[in-house]
C-alpha atoms as a PDB file:
ATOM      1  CA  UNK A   1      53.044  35.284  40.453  1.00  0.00           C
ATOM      2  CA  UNK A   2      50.620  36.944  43.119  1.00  0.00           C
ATOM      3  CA  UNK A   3      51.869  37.339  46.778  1.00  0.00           C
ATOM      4  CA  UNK A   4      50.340  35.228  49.735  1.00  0.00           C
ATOM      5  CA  UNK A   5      47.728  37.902  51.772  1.00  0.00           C
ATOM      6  CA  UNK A   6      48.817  37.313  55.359  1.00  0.00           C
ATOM      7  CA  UNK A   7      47.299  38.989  58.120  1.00  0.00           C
ATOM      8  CA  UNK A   8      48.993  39.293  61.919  1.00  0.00           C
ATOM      9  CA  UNK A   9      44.993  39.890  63.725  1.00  0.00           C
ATOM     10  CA  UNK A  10      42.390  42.257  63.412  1.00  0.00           C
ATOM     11  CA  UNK A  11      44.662  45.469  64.481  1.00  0.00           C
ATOM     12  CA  UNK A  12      46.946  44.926  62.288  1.00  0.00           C
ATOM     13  CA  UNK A  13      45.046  43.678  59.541  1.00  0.00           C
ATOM     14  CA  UNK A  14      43.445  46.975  59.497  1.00  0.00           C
ATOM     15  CA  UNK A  15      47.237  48.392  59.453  1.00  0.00           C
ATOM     16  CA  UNK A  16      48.282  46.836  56.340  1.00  0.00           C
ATOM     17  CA  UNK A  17      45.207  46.832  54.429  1.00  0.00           C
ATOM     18  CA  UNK A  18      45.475  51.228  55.028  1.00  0.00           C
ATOM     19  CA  UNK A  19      49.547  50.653  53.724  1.00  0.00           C
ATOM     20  CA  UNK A  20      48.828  48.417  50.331  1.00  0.00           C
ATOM     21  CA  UNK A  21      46.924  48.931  47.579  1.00  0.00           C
ATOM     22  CA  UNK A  22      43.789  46.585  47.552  1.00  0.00           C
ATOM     23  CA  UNK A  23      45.841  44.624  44.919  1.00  0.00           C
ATOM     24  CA  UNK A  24      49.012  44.058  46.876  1.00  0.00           C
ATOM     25  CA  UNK A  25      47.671  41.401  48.782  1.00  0.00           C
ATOM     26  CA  UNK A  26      48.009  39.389  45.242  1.00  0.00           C
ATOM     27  CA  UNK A  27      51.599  39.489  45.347  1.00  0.00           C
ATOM     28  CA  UNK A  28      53.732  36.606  46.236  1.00  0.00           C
ATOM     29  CA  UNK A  29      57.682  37.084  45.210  1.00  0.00           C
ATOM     30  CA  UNK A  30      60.018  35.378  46.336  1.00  0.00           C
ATOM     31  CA  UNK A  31      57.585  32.231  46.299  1.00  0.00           C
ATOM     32  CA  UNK A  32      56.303  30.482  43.476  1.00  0.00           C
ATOM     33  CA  UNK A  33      53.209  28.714  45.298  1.00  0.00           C
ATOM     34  CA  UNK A  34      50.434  30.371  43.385  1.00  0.00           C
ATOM     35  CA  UNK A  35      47.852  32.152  45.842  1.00  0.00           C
ATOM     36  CA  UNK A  36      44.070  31.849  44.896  1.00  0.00           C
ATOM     37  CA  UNK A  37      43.829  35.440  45.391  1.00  0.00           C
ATOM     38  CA  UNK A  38      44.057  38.030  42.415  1.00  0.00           C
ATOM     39  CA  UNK A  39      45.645  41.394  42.079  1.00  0.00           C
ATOM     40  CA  UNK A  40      42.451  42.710  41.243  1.00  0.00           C
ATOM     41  CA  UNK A  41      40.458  44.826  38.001  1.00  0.00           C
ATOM     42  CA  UNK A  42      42.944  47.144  36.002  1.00  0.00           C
ATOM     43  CA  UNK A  43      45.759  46.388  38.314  1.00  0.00           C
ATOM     44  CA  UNK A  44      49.079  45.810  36.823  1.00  0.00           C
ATOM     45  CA  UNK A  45      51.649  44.272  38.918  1.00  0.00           C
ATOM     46  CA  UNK A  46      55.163  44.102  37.471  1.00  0.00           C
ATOM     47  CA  UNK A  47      58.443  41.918  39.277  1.00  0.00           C
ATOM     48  CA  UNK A  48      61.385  41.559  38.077  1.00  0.00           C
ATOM     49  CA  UNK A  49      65.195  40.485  40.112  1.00  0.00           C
ATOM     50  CA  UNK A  50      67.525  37.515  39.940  1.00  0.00           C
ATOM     51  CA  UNK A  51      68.833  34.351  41.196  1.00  0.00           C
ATOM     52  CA  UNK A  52      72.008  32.385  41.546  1.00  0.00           C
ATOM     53  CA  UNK A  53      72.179  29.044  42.120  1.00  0.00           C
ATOM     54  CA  UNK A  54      74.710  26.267  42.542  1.00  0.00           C
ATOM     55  CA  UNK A  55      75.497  22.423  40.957  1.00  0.00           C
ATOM     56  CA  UNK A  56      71.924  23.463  38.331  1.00  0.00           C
ATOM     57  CA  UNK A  57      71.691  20.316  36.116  1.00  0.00           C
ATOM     58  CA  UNK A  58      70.746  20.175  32.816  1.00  0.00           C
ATOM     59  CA  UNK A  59      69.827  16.031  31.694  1.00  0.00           C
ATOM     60  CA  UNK A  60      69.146  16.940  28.539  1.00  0.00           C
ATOM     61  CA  UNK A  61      71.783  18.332  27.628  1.00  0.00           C
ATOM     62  CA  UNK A  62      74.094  17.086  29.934  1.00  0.00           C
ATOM     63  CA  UNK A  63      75.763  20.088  31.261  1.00  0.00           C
ATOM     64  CA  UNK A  64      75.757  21.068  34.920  1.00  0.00           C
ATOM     65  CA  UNK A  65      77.507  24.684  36.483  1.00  0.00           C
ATOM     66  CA  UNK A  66      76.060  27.223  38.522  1.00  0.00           C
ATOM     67  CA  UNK A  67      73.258  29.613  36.953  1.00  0.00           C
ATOM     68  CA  UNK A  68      72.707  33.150  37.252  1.00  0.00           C
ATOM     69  CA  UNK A  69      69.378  34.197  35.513  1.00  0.00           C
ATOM     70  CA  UNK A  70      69.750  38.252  35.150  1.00  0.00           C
ATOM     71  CA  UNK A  71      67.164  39.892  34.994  1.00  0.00           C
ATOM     72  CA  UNK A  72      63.957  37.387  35.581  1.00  0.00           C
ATOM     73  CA  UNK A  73      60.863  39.438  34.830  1.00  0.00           C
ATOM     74  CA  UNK A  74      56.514  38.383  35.767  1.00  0.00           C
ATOM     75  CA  UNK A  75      53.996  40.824  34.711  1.00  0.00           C
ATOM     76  CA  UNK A  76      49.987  40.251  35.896  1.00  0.00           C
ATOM     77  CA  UNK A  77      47.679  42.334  34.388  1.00  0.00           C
ATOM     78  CA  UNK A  78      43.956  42.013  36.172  1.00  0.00           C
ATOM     79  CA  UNK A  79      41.309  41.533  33.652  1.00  0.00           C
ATOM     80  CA  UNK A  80      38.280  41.474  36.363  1.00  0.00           C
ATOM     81  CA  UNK A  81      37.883  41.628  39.796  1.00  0.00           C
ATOM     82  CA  UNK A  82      38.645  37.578  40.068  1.00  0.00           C
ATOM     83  CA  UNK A  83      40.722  37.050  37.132  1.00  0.00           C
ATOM     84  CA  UNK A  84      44.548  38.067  35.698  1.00  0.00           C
ATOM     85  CA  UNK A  85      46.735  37.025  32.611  1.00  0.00           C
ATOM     86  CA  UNK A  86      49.964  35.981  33.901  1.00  0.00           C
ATOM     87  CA  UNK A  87      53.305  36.248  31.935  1.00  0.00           C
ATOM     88  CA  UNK A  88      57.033  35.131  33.444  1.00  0.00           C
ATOM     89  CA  UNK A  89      60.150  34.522  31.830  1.00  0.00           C
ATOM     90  CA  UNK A  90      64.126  35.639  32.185  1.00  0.00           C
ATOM     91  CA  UNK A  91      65.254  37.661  29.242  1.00  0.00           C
ATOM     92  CA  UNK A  92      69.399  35.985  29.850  1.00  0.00           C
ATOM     93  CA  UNK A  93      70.255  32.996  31.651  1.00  0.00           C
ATOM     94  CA  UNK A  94      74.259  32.032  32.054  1.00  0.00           C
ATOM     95  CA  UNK A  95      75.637  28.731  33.169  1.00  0.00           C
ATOM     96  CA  UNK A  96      79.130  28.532  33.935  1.00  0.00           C
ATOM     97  CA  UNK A  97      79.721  24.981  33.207  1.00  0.00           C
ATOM     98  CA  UNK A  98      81.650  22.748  36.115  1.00  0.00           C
ATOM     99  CA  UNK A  99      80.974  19.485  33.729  1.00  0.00           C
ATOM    100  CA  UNK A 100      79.841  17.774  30.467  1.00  0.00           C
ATOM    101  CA  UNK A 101      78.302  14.196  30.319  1.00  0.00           C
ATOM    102  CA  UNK A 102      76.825  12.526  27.305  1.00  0.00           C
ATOM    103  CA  UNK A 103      73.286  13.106  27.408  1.00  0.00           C
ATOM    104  CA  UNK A 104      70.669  12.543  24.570  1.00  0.00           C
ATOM    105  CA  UNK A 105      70.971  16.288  23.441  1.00  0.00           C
ATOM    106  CA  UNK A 106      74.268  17.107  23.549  1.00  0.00           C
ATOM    107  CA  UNK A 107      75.736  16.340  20.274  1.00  0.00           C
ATOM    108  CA  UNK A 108      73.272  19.577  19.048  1.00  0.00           C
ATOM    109  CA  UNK A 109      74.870  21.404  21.792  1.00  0.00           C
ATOM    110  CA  UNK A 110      76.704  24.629  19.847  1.00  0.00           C
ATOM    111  CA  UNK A 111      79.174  25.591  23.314  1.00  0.00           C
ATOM    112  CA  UNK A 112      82.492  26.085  22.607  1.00  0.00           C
ATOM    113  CA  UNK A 113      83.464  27.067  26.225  1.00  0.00           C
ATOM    114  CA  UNK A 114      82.595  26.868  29.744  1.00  0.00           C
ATOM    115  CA  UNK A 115      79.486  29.405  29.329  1.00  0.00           C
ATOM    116  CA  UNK A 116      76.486  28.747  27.737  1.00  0.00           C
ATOM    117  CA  UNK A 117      73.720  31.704  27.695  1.00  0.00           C
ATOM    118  CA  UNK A 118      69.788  31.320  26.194  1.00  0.00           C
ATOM    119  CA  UNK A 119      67.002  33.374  27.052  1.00  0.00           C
ATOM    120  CA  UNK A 120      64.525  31.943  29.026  1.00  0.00           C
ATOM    121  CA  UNK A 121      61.515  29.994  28.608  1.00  0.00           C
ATOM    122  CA  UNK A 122      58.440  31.805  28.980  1.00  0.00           C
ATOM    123  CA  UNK A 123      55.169  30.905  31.118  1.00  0.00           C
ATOM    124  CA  UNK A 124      51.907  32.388  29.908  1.00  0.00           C
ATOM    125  CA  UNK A 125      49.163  31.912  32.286  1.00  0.00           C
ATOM    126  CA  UNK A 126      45.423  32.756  33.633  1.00  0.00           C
ATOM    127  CA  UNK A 127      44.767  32.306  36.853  1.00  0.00           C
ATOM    128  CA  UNK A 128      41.122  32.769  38.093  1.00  0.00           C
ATOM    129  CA  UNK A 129      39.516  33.071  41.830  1.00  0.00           C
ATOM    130  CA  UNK A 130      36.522  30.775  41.801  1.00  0.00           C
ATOM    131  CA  UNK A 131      35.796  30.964  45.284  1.00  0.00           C
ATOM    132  CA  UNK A 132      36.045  34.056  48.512  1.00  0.00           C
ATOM    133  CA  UNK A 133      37.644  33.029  51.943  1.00  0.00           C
ATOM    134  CA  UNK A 134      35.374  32.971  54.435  1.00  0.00           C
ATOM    135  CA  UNK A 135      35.822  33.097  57.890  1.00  0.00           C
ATOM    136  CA  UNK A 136      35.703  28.872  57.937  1.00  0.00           C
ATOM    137  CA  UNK A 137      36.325  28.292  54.304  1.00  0.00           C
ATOM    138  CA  UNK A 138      39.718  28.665  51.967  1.00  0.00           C
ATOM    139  CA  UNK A 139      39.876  30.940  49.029  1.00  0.00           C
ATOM    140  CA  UNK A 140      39.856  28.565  45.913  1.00  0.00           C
ATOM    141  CA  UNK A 141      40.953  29.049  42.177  1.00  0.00           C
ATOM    142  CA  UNK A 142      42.405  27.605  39.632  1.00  0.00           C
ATOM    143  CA  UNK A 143      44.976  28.312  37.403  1.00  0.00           C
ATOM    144  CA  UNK A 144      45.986  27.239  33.501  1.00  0.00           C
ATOM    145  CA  UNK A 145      49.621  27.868  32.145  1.00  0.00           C
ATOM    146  CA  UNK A 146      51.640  26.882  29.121  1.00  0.00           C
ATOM    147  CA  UNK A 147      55.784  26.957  28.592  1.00  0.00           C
ATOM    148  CA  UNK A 148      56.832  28.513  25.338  1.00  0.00           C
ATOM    149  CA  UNK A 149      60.156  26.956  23.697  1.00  0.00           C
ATOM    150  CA  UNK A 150      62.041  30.115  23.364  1.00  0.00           C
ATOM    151  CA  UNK A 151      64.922  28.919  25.137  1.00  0.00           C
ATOM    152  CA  UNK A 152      67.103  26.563  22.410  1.00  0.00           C
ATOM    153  CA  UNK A 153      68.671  23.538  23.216  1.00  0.00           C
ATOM    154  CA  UNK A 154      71.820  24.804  21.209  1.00  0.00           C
ATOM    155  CA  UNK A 155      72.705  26.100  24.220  1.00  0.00           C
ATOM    156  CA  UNK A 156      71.861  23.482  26.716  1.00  0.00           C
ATOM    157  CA  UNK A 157      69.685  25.438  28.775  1.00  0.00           C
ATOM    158  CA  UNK A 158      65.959  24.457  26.663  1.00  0.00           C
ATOM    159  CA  UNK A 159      64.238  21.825  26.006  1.00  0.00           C
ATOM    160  CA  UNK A 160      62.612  23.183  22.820  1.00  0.00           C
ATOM    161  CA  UNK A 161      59.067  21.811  23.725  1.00  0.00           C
ATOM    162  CA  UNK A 162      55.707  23.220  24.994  1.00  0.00           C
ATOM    163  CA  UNK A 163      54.060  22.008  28.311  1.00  0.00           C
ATOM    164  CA  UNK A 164      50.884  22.944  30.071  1.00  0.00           C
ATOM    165  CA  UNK A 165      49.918  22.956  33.319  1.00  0.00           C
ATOM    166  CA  UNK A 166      46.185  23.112  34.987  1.00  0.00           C
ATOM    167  CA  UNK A 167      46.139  23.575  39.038  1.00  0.00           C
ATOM    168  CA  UNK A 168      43.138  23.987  41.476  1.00  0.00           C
ATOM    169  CA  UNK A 169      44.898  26.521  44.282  1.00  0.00           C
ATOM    170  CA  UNK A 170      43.687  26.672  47.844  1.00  0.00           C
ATOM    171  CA  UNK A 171      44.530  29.693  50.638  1.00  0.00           C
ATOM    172  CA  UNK A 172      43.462  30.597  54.319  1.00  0.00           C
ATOM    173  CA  UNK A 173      44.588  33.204  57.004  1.00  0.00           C
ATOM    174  CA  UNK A 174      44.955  32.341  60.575  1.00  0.00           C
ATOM    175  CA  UNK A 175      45.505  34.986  62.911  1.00  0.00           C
ATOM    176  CA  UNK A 176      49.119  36.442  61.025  1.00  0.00           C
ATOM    177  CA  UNK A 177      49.725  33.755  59.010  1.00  0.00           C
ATOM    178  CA  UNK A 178      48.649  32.714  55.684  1.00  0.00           C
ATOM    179  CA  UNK A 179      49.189  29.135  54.148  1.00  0.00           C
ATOM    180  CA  UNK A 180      48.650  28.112  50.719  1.00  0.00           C
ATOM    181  CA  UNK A 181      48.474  25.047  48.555  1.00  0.00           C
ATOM    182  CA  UNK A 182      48.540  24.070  45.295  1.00  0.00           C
ATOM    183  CA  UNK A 183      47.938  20.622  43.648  1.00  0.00           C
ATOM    184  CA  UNK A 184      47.863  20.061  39.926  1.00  0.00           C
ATOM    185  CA  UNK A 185      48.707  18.025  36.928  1.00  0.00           C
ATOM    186  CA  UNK A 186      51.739  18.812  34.365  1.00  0.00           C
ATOM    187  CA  UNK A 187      51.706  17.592  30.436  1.00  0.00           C
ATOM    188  CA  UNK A 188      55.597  17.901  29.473  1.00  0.00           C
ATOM    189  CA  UNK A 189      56.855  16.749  25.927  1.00  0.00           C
ATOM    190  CA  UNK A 190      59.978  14.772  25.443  1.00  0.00           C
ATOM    191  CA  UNK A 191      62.502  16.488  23.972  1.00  0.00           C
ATOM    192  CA  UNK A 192      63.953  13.469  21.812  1.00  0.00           C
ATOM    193  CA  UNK A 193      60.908  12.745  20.562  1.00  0.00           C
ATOM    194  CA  UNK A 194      58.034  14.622  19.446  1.00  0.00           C
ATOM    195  CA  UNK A 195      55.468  11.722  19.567  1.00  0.00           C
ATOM    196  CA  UNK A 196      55.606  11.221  23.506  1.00  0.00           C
ATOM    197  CA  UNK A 197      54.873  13.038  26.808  1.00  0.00           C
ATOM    198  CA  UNK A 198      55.218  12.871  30.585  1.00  0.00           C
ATOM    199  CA  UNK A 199      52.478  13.663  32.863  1.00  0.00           C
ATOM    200  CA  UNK A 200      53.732  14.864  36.236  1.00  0.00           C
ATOM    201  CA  UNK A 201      51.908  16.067  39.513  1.00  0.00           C
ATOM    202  CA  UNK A 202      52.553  19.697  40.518  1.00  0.00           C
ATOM    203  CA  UNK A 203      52.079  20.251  43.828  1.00  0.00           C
ATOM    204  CA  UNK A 204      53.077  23.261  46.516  1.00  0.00           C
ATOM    205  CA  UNK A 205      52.600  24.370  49.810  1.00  0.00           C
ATOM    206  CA  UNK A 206      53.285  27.754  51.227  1.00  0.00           C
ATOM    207  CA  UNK A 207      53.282  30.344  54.463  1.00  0.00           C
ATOM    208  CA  UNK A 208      53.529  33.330  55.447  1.00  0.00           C
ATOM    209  CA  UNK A 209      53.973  35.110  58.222  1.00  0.00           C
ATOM    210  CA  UNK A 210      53.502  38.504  59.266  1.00  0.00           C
ATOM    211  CA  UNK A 211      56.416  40.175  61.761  1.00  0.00           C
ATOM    212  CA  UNK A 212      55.392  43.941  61.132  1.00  0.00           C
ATOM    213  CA  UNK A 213      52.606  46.107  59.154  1.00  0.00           C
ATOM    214  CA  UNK A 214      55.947  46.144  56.488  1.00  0.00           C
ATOM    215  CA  UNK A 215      57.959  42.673  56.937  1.00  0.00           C
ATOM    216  CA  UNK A 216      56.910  39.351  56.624  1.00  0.00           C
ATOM    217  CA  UNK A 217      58.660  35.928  56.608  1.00  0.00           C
ATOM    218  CA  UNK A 218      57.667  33.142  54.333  1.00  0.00           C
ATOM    219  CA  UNK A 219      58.711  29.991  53.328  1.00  0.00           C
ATOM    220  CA  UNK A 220      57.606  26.879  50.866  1.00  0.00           C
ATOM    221  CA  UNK A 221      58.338  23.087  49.495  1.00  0.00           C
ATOM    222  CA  UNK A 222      57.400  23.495  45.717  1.00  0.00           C
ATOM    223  CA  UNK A 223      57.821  20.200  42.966  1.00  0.00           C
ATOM    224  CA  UNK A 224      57.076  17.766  40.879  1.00  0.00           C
ATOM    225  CA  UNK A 225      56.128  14.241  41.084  1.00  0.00           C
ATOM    226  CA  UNK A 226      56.803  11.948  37.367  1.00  0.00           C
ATOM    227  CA  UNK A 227      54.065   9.472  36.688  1.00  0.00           C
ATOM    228  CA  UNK A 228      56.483   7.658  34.509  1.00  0.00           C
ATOM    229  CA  UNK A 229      57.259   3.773  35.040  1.00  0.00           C
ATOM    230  CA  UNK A 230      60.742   3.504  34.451  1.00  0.00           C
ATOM    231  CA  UNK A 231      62.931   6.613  33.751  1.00  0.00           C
ATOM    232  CA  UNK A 232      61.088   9.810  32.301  1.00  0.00           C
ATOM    233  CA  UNK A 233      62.152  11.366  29.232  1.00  0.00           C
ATOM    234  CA  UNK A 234      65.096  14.000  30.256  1.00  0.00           C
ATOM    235  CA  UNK A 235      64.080  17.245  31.868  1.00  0.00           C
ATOM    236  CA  UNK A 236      60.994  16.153  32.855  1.00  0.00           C
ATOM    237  CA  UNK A 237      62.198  14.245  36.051  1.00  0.00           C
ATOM    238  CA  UNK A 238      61.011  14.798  39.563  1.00  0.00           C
ATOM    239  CA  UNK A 239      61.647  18.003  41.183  1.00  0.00           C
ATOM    240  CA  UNK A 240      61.480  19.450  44.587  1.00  0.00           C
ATOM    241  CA  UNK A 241      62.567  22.627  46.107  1.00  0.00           C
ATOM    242  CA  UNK A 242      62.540  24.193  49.649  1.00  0.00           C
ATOM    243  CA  UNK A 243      62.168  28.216  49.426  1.00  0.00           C
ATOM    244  CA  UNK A 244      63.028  30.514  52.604  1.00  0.00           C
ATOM    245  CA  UNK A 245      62.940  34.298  52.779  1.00  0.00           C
ATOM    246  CA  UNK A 246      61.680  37.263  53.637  1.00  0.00           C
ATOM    247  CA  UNK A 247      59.502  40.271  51.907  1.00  0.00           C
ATOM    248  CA  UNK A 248      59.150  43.813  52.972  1.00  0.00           C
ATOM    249  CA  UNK A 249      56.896  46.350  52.028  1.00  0.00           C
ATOM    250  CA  UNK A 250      56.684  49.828  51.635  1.00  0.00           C
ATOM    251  CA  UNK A 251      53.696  51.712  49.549  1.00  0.00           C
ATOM    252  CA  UNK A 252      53.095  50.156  46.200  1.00  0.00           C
ATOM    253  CA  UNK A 253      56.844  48.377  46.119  1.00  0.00           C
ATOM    254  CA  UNK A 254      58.174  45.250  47.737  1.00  0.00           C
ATOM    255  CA  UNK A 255      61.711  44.288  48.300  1.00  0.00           C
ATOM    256  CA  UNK A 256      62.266  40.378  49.180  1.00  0.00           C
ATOM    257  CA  UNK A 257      64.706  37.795  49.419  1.00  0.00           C
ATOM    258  CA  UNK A 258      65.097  34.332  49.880  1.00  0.00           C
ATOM    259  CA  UNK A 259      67.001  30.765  50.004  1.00  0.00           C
ATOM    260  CA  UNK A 260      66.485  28.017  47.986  1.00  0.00           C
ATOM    261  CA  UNK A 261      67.724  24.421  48.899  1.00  0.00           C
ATOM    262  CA  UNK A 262      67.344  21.459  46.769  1.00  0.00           C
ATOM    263  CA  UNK A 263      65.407  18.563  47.591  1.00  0.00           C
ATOM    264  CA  UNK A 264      66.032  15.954  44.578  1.00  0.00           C
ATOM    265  CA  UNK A 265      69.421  15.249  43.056  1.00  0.00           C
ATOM    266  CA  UNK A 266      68.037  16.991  39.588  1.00  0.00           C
ATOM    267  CA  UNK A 267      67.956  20.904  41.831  1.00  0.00           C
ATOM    268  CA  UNK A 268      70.730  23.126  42.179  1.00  0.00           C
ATOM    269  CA  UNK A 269      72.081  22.157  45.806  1.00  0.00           C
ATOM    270  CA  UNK A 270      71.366  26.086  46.921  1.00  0.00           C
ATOM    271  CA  UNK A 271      70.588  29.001  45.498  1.00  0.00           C
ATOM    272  CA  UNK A 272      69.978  32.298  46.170  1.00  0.00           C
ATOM    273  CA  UNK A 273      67.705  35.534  44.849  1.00  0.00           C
ATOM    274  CA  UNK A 274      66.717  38.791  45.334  1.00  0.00           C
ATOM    275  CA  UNK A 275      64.313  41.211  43.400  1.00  0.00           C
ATOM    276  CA  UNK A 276      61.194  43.772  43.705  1.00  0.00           C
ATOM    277  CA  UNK A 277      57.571  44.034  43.338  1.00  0.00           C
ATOM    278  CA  UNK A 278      55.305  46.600  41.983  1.00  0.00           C
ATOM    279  CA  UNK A 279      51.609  47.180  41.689  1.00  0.00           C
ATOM    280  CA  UNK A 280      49.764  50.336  40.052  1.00  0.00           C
ATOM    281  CA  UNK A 281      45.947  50.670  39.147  1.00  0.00           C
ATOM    282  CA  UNK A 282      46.300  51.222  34.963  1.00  0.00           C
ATOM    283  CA  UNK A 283      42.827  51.124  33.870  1.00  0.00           C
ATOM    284  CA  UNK A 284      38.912  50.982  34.501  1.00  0.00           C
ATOM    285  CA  UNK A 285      37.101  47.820  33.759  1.00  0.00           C
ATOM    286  CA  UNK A 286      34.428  48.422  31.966  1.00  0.00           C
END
């Protein structure tokens, strides 16, 4: 949940780094590529906004509509200068439902209508920053995350399982642009049975790109891979989305935007969302 740090040259390097707080080149909204970079000792950075998206499918469940989740919150607290605690989620997610198949979950579906709502899973992580750019070397870190099951599959829209993910992270400036990558491993449990698992590849790559000392444009292919032979276990299928937007900033706030286009038949066909970004020093480290 940290932004890309993206720098146009020297000049204006030296512009933004005078505009943002020292932890505000940690933020990374409306991307989802993790950045090896940290937000920095007693920073808090808090997000929140919402996104729409169209044709989201649901295999376990079998239902498929268009999703707004409203609001979608990520807070990031730093614990040292090279670590933070990561926590996302969506407190209400609504799918108006276009369609119903049978699907190995659905007879414990409990929707009577063409809505279903469900809070949202949410992502604890801890991301750490093993390793400084240089002036010829990436930034490196690494980064462990599990999914809580607070979303039911009652409604459709949860899988009712825990998963974990562990990803080394990777990041470099050139000149006013900043590209990051992420490669990784994903252990997902099977929602019809609680004896099995899927092991996918996570994997993401990232830019940005610096217009002004305020606005930026950035853009990303973010996914999953299945190891499975045959067909995985439903909702843990391959995954793959293209992310386009734009960010701008102004003190300790952020305003972005972006586009998001699917890339494998299990994405919403497009989306779009919208939301801010704020960091504040909260406490001394001791």
């Amino acid at each position: 949940m940290t932004q890309l740090r993206l720098l146009p040259g020297l000049s204006l390097a030296l512009a933004v780094l005078l505009l943002l707080p020292a932890s505000g080149v940690a933020q990374q909204r409306p991307l989802v590529t993790e950045d090896p970079e940290t937000i920095g000792g007693g920073q808090v950075l808090l997000e929140g906004g919402f996104e729409y998206a169209r044709d989201a499918e649901f295999p376990a469940s079998g239902l498929r509509g268009h999703l707004l989740r409203l609001p979608t919150f990520g807070v990031s607290v730093g614990i040292s200068s090279i670590a933070e605690l990561q926590f996302d989620g969506g407190l209400r997610d609504r799918l108006a439902i276009t369609d119903r198949s049978t699907a190995p979950l659905s007879g414990m579906l409990a929707v009577a209508g063409d809505r279903a709502t469900s809070v949202e899973d949410v992502v604890v992580g801890t991301k750490i920053r093993v390793a400084s750019e240089t002036a010829r070397r990436p930034a490196f870190g690494v980064r462990f995350a599990t999914k809580l099951p607070n979303a039911g599959n009652e409604a459709g829209l949860g899988l009712d399982t825990t998963d974990f993910f562990a990803s080394i992270l990777a990041g470099k400036t050139v000149q006013s642009v900043r590209v990051v990558a992420n490669v990784g491993v994903g252990i997902l449990g099977d929602p019809t049975r609680g004896d099995r698992q899927n092991d996918v590849l996570t994997y993401g790559v990232s830019f940005a790109r610096a217009l002004t000392s305020h606005a930026e444009v950035v853009g990303e292919v973010n996914g999953r891979a299945s190891t499975r032979n045959g067909t995985p276990p439903p909702g843990t299928e391959s995954r793959s989305a293209l992310r386009l937007g734009g960010r701008y900033t102004l003190a300790g706030w952020r305003a972005d935007g972006g586009l998001l286009i699917g890339l494998t038949g299990a994405e919403p066909t497009i989306g779009v969302g919208g939301g801010f970004t704020y960091v504040f020093h909260a406490f001394r480290i001791p």
